[in-house]
Protein backbone atom coordinates (compact mmCIF):
# COMPACT_ATOMS: atom_id res chain seq x y z
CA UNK A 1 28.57 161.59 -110.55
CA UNK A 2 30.00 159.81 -107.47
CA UNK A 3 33.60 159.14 -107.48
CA UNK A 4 34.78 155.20 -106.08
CA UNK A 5 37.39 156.23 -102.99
CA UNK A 6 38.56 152.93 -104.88
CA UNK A 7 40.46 155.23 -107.97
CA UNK A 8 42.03 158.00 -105.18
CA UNK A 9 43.70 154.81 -103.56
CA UNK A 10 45.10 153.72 -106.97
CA UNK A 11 46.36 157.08 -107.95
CA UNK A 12 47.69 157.59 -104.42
CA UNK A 13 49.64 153.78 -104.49
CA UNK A 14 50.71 154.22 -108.57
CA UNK A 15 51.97 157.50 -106.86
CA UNK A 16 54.23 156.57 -104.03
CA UNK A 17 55.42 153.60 -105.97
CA UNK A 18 56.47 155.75 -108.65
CA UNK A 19 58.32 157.79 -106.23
CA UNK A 20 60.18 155.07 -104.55
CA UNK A 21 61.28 153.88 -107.89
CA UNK A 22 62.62 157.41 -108.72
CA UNK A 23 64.37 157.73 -105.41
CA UNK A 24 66.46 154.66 -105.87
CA UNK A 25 67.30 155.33 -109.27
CA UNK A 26 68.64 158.83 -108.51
CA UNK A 27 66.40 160.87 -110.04
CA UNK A 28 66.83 164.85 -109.48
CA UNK A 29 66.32 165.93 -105.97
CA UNK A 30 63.56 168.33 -107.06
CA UNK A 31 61.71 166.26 -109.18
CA UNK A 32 61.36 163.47 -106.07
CA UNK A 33 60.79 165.92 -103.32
CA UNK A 34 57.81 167.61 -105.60
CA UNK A 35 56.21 164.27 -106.18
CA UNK A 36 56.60 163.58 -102.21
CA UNK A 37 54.54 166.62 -101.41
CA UNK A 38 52.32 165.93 -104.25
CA UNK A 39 52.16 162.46 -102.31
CA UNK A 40 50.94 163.46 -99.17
CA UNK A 41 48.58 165.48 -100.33
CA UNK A 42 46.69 162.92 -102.56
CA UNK A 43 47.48 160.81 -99.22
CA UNK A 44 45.53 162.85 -97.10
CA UNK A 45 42.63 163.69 -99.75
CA UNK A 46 42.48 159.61 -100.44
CA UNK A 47 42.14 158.99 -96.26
CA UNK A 48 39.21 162.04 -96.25
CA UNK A 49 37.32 159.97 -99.09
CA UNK A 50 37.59 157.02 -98.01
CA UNK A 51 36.16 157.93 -94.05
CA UNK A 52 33.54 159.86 -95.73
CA UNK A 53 32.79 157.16 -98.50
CA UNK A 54 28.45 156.21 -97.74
CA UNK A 55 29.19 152.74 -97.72
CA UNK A 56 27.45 149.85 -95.89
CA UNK A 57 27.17 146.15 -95.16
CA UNK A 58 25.42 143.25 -93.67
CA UNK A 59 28.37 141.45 -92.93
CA UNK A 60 29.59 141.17 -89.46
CA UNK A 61 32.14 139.48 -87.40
CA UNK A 62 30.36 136.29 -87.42
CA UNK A 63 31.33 136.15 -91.14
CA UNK A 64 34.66 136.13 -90.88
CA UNK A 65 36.23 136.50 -94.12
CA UNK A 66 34.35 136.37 -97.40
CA UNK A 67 36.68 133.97 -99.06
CA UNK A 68 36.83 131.69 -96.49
CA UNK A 69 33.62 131.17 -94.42
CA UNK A 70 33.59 129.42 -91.47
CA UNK A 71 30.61 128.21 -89.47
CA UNK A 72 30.31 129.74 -85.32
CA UNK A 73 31.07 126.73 -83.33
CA UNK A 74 29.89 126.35 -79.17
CA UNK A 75 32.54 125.61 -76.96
CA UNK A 76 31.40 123.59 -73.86
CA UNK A 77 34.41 124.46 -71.02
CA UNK A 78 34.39 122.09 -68.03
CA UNK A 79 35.30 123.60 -64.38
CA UNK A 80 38.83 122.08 -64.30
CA UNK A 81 39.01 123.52 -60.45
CA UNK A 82 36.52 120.59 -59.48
CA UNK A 83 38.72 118.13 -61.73
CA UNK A 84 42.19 118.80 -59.48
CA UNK A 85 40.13 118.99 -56.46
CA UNK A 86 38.29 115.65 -56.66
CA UNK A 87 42.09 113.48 -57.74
């Protein structure tokens, strides 16, 4: 069974947050600098699924963002050099 990169970046975030929270409520020294290197681990296993996650798409730039399409427009530019040359 496949594995969604999707639940390595939750544990990874639920993770770091949890360690911030500890840090600035003064937890033991050990107990935050364990869960720091227990951080960057599931850091760098979470960046390794995520590159190697098979995952494709149709979409391209033209498509901007999904939640907000927007339709390609044509810009018609004008040679403004002939405009200042002709006043």
């Amino acid at each position: 069974m496949k594995t969604s990169p999707f639940l390595y970046i939750a544990i990874t975030t639920l993770l770091l947050i949890t360690i911030t929270i500890m840090s600035a409520m003064d937890f033991p020294f050990g107990w935050v600098f364990y869960l720091t290197v227990l951080g960057q681990i599931f850091l760098v296993i979470m960046v390794y699924k995520v590159l190697t996650d098979d995952y494709t798409t149709n979409k391209t730039f033209e498509h901007f963002y999904e939640d907000r399409p927007i339709e390609p427009i044509e810009v018609k530019a004008e040679n403004e050099f002939e405009k200042i040359k002709l006043r």
